[in-house]
PDB file of N, CA and C in Angstrom:
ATOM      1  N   UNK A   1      27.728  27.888  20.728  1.00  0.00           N
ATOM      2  CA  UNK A   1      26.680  27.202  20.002  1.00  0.00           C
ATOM      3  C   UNK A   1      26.793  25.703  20.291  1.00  0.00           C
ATOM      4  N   UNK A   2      26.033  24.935  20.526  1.00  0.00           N
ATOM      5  CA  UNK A   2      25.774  23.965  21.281  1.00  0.00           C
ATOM      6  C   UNK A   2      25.034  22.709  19.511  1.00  0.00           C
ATOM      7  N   UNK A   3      25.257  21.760  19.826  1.00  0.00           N
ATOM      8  CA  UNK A   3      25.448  20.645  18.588  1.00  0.00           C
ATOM      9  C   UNK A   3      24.475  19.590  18.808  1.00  0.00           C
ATOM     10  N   UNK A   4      23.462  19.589  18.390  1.00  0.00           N
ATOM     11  CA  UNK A   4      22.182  18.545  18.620  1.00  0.00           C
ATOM     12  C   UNK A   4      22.556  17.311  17.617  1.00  0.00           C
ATOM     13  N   UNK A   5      22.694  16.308  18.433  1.00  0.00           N
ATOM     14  CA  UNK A   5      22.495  15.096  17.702  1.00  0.00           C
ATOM     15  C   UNK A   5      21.171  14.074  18.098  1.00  0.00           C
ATOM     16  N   UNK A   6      20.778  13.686  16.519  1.00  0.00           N
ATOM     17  CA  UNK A   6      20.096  12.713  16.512  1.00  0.00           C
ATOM     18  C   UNK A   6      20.674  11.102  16.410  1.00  0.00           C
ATOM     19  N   UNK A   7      19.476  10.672  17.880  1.00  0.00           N
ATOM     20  CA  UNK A   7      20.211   9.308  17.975  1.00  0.00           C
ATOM     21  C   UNK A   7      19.137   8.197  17.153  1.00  0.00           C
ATOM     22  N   UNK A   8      19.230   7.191  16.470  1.00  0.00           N
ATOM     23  CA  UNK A   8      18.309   6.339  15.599  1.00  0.00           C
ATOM     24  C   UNK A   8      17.556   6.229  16.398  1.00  0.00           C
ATOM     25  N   UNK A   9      16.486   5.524  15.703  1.00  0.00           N
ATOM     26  CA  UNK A   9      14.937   5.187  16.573  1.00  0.00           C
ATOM     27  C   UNK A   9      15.393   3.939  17.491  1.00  0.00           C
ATOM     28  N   UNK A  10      14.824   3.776  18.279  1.00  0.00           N
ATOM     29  CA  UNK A  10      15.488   2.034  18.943  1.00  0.00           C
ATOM     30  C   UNK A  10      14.016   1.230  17.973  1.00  0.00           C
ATOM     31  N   UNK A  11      13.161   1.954  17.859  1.00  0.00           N
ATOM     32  CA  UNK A  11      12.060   0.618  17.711  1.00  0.00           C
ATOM     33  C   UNK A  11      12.278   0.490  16.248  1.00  0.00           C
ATOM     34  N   UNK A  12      12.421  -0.559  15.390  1.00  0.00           N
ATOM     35  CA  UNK A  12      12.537  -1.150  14.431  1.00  0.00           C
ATOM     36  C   UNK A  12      11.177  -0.769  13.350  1.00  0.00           C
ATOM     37  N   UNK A  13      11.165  -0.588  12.188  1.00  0.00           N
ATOM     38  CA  UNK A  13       9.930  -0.385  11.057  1.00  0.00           C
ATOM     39  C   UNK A  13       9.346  -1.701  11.127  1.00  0.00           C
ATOM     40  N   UNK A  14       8.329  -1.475  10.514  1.00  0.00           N
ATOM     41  CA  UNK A  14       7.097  -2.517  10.004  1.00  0.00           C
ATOM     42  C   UNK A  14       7.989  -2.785   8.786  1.00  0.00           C
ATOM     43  N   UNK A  15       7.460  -4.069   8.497  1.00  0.00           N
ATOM     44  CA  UNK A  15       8.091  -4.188   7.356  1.00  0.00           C
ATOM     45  C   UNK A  15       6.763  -4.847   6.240  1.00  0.00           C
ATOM     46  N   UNK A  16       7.485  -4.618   4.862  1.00  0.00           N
ATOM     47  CA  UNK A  16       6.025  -5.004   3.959  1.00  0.00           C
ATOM     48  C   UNK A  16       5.061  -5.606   4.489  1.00  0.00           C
ATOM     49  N   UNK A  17       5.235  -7.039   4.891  1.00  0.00           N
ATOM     50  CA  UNK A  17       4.719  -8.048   5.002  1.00  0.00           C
ATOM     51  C   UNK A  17       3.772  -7.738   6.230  1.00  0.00           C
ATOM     52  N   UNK A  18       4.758  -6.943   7.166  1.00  0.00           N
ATOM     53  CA  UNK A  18       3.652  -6.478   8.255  1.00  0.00           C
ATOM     54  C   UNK A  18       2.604  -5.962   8.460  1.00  0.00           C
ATOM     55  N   UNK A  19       2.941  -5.100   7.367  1.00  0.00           N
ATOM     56  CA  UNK A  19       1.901  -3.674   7.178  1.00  0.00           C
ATOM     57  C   UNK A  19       1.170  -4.483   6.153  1.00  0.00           C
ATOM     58  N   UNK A  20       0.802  -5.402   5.767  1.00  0.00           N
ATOM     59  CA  UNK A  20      -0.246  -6.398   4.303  1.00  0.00           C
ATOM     60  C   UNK A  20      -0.928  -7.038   5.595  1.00  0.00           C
ATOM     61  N   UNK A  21      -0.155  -7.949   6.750  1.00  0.00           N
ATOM     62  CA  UNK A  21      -0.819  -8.332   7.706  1.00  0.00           C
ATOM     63  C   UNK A  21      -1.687  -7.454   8.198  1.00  0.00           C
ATOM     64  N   UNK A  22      -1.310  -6.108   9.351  1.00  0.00           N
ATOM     65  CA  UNK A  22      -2.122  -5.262   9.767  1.00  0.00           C
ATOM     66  C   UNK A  22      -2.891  -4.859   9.054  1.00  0.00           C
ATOM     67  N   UNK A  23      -3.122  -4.657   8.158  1.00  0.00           N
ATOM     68  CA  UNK A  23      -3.940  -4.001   6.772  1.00  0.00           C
ATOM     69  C   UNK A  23      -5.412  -5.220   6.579  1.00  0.00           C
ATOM     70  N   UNK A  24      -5.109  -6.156   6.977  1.00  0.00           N
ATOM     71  CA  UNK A  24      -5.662  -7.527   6.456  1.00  0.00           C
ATOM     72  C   UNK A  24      -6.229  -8.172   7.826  1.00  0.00           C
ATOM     73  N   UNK A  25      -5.663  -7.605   9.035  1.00  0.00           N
ATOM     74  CA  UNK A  25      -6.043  -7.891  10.072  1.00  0.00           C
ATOM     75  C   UNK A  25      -7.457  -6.722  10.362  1.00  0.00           C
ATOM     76  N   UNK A  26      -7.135  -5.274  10.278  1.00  0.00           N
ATOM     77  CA  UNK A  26      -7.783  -4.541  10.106  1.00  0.00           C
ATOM     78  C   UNK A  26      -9.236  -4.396   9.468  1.00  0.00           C
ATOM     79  N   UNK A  27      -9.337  -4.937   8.345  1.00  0.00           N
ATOM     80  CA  UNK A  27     -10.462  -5.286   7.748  1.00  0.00           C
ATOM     81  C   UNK A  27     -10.993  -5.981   7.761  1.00  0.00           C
ATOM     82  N   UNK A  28     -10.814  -7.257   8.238  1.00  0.00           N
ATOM     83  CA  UNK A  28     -11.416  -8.104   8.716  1.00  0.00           C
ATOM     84  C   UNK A  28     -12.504  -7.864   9.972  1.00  0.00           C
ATOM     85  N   UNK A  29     -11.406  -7.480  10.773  1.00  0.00           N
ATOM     86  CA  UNK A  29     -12.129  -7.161  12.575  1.00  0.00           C
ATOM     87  C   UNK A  29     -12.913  -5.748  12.672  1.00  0.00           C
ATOM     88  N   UNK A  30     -13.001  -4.828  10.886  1.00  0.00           N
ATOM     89  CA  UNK A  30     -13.375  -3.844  11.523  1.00  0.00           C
ATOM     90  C   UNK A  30     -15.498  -3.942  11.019  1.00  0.00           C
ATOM     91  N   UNK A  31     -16.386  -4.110  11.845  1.00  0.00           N
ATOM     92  CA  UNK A  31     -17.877  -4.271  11.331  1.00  0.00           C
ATOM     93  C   UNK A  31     -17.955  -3.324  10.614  1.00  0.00           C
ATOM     94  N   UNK A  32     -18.722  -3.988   9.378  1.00  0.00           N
ATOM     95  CA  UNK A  32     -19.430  -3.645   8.465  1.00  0.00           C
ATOM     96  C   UNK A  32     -20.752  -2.363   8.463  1.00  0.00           C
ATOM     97  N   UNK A  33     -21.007  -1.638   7.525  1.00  0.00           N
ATOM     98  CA  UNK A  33     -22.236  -0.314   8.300  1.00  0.00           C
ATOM     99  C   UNK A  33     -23.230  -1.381   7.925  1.00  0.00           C
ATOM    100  N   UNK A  34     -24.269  -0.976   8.851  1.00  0.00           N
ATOM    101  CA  UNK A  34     -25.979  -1.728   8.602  1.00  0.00           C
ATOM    102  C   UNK A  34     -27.036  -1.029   8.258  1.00  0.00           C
ATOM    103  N   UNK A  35     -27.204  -1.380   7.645  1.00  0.00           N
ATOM    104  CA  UNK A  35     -28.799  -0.534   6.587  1.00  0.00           C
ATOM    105  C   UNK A  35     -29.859  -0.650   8.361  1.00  0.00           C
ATOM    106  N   UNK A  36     -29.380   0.333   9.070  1.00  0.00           N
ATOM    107  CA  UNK A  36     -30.756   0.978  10.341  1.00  0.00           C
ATOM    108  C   UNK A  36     -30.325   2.121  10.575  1.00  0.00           C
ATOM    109  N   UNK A  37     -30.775   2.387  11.391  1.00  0.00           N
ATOM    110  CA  UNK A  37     -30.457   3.877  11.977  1.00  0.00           C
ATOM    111  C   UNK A  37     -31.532   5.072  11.249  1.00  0.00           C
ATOM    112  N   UNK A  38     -30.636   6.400  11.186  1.00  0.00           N
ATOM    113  CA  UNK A  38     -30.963   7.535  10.357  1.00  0.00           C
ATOM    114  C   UNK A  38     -30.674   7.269   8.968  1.00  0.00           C
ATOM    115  N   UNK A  39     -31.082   8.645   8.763  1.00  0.00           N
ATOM    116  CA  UNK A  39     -30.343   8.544   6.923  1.00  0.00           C
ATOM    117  C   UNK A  39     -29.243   9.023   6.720  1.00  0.00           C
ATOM    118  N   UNK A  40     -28.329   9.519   8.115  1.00  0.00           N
ATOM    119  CA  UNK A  40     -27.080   9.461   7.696  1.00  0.00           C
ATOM    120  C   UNK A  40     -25.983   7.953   7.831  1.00  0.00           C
ATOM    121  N   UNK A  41     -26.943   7.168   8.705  1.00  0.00           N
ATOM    122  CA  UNK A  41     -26.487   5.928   8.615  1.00  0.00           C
ATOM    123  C   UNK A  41     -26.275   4.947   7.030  1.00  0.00           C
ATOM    124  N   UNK A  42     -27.690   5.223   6.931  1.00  0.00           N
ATOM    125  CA  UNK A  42     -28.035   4.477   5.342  1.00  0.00           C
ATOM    126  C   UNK A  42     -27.222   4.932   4.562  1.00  0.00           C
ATOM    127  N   UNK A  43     -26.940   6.206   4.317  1.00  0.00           N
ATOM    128  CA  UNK A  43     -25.638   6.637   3.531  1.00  0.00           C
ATOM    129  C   UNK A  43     -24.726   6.145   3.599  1.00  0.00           C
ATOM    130  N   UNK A  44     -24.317   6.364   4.887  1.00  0.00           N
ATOM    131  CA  UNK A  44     -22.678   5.450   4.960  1.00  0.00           C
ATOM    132  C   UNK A  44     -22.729   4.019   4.439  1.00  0.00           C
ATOM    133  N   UNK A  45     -24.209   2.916   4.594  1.00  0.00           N
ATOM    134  CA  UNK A  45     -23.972   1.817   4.129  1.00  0.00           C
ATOM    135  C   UNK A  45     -23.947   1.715   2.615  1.00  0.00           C
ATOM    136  N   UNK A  46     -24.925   2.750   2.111  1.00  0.00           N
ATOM    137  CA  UNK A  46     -24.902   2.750   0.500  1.00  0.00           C
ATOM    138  C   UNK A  46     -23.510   3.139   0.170  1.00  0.00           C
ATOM    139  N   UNK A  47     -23.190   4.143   0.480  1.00  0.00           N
ATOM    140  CA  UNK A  47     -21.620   4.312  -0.101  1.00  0.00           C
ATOM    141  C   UNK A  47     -20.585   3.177  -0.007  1.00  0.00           C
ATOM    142  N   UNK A  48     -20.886   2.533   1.297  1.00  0.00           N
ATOM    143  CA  UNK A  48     -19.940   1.288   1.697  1.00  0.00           C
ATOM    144  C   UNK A  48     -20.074   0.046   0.547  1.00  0.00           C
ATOM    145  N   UNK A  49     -21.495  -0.068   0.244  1.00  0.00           N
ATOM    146  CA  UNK A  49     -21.650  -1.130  -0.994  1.00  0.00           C
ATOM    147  C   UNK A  49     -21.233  -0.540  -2.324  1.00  0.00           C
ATOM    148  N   UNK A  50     -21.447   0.696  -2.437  1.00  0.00           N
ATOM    149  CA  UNK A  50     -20.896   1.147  -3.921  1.00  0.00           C
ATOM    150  C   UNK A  50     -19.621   1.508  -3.903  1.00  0.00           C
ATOM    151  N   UNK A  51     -19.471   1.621  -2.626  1.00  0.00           N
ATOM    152  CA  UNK A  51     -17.660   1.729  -2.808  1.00  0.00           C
ATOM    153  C   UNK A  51     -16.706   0.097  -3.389  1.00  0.00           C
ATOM    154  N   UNK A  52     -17.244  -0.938  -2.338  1.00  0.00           N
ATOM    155  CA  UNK A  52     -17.180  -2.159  -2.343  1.00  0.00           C
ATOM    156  C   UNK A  52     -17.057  -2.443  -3.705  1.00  0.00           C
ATOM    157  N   UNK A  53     -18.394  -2.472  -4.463  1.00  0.00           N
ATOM    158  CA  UNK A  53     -18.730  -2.942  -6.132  1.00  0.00           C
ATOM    159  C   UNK A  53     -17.656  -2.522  -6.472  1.00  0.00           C
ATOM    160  N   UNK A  54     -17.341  -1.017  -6.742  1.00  0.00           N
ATOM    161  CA  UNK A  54     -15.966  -0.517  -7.630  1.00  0.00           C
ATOM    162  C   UNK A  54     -14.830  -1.347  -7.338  1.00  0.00           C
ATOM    163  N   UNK A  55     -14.329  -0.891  -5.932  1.00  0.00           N
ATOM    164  CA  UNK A  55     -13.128  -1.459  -6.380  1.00  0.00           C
ATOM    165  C   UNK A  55     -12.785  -3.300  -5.989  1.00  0.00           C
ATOM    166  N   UNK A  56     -14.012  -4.131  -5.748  1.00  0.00           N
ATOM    167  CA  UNK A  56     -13.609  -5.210  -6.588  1.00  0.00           C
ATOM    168  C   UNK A  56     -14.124  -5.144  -7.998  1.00  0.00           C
ATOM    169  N   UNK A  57     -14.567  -4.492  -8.533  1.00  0.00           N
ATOM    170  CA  UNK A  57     -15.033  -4.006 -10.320  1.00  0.00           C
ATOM    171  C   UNK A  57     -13.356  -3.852 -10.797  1.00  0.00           C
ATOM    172  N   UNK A  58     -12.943  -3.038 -10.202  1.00  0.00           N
ATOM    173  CA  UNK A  58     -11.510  -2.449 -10.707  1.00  0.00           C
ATOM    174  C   UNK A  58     -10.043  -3.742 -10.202  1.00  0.00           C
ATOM    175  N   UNK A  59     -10.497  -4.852  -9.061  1.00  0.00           N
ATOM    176  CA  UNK A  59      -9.791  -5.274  -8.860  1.00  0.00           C
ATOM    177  C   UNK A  59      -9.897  -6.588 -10.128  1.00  0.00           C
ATOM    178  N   UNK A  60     -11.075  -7.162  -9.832  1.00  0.00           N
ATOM    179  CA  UNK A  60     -11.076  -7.924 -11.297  1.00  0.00           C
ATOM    180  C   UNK A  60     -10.607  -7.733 -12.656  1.00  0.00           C
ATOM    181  N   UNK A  61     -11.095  -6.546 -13.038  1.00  0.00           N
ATOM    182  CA  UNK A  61     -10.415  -5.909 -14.141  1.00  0.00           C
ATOM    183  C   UNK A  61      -9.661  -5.783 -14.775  1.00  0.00           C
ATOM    184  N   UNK A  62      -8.286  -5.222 -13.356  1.00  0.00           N
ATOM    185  CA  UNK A  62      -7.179  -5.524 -13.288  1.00  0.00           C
ATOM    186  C   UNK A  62      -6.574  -6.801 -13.463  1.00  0.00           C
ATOM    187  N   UNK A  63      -7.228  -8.025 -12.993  1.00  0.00           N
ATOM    188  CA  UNK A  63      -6.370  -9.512 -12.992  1.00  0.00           C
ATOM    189  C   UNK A  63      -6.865  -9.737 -14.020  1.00  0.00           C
ATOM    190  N   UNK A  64      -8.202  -9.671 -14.563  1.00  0.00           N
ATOM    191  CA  UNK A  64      -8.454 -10.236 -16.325  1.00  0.00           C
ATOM    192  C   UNK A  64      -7.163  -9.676 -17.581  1.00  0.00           C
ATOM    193  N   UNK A  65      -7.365  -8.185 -16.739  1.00  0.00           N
ATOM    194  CA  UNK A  65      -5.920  -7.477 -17.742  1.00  0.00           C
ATOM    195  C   UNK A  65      -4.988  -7.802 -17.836  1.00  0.00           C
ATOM    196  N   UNK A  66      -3.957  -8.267 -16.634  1.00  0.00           N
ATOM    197  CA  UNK A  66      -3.090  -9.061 -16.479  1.00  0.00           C
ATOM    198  C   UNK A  66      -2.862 -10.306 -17.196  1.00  0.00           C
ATOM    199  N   UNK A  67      -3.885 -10.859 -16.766  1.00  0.00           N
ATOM    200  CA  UNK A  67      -3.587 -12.478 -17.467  1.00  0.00           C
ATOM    201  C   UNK A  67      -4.205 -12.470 -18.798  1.00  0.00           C
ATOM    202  N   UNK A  68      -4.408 -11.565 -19.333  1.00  0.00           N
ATOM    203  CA  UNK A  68      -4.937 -11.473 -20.897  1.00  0.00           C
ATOM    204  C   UNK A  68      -3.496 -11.202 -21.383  1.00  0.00           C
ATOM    205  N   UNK A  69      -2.789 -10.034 -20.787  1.00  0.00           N
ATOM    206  CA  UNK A  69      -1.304  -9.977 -21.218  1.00  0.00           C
ATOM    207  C   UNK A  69      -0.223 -10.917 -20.761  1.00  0.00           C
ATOM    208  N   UNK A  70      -0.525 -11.850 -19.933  1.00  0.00           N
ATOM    209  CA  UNK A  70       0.389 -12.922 -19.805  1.00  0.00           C
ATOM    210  C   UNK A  70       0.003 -14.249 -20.799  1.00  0.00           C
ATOM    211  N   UNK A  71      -1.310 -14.543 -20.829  1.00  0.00           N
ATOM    212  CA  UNK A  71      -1.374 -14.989 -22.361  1.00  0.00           C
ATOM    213  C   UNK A  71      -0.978 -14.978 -23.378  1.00  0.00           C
ATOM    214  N   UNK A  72      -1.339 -13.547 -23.662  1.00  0.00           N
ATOM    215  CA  UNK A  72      -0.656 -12.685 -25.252  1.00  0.00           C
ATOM    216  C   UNK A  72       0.859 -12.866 -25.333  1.00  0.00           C
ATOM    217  N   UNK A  73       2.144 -12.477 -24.430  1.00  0.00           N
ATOM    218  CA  UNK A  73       2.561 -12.836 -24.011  1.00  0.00           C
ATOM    219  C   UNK A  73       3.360 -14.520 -24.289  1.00  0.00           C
ATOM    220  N   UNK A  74       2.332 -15.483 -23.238  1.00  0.00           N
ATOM    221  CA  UNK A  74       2.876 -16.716 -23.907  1.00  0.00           C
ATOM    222  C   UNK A  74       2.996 -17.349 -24.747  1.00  0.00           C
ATOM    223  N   UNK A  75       1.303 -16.778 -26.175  1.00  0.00           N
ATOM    224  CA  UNK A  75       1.577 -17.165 -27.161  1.00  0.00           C
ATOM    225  C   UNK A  75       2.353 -16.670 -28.286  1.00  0.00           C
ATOM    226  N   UNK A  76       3.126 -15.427 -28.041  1.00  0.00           N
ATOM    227  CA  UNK A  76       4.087 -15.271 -28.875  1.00  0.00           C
ATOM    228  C   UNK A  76       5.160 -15.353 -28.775  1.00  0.00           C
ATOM    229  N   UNK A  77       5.492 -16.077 -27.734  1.00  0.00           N
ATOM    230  CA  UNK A  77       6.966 -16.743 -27.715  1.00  0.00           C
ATOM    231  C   UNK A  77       7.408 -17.710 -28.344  1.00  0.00           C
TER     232      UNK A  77
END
């Protein structure tokens, strides 16, 4: 019976910061859908704007929540 070893990766991980870059690089460079085409086009752009609304809806939300509890927070110290 013969003994397989694994040798480490040589190439090194992404690390947080990398993967927030690529992530951030990504969205930037990737175009936006355009209200032409078919109507399976128009779909994709309507969904793209109502997707959009939510989650900066949910991202705001979130930071009002936050700093409502870092308030609350400072004034009862």
């Amino acid at each position: 019976m013969t003994t397989m070893t694994i040798s480490p990766s040589t190439t090194p991980g992404r690390t947080p910061l990398q993967a927030v870059s690529d992530a951030r690089r990504w969205v930037r460079e990737t175009p936006a859908p355009r209200w032409e085409g078919d109507a399976g086009a128009k779909a994709v752009f309507a969904a793209y704007v109502g997707g959009s609304v939510v989650v900066w809806t949910v991202l705001g939300m979130s930071m009002a929540g936050l700093l409502g509890q870092l308030l609350t927070a400072v004034s009862q110290a």
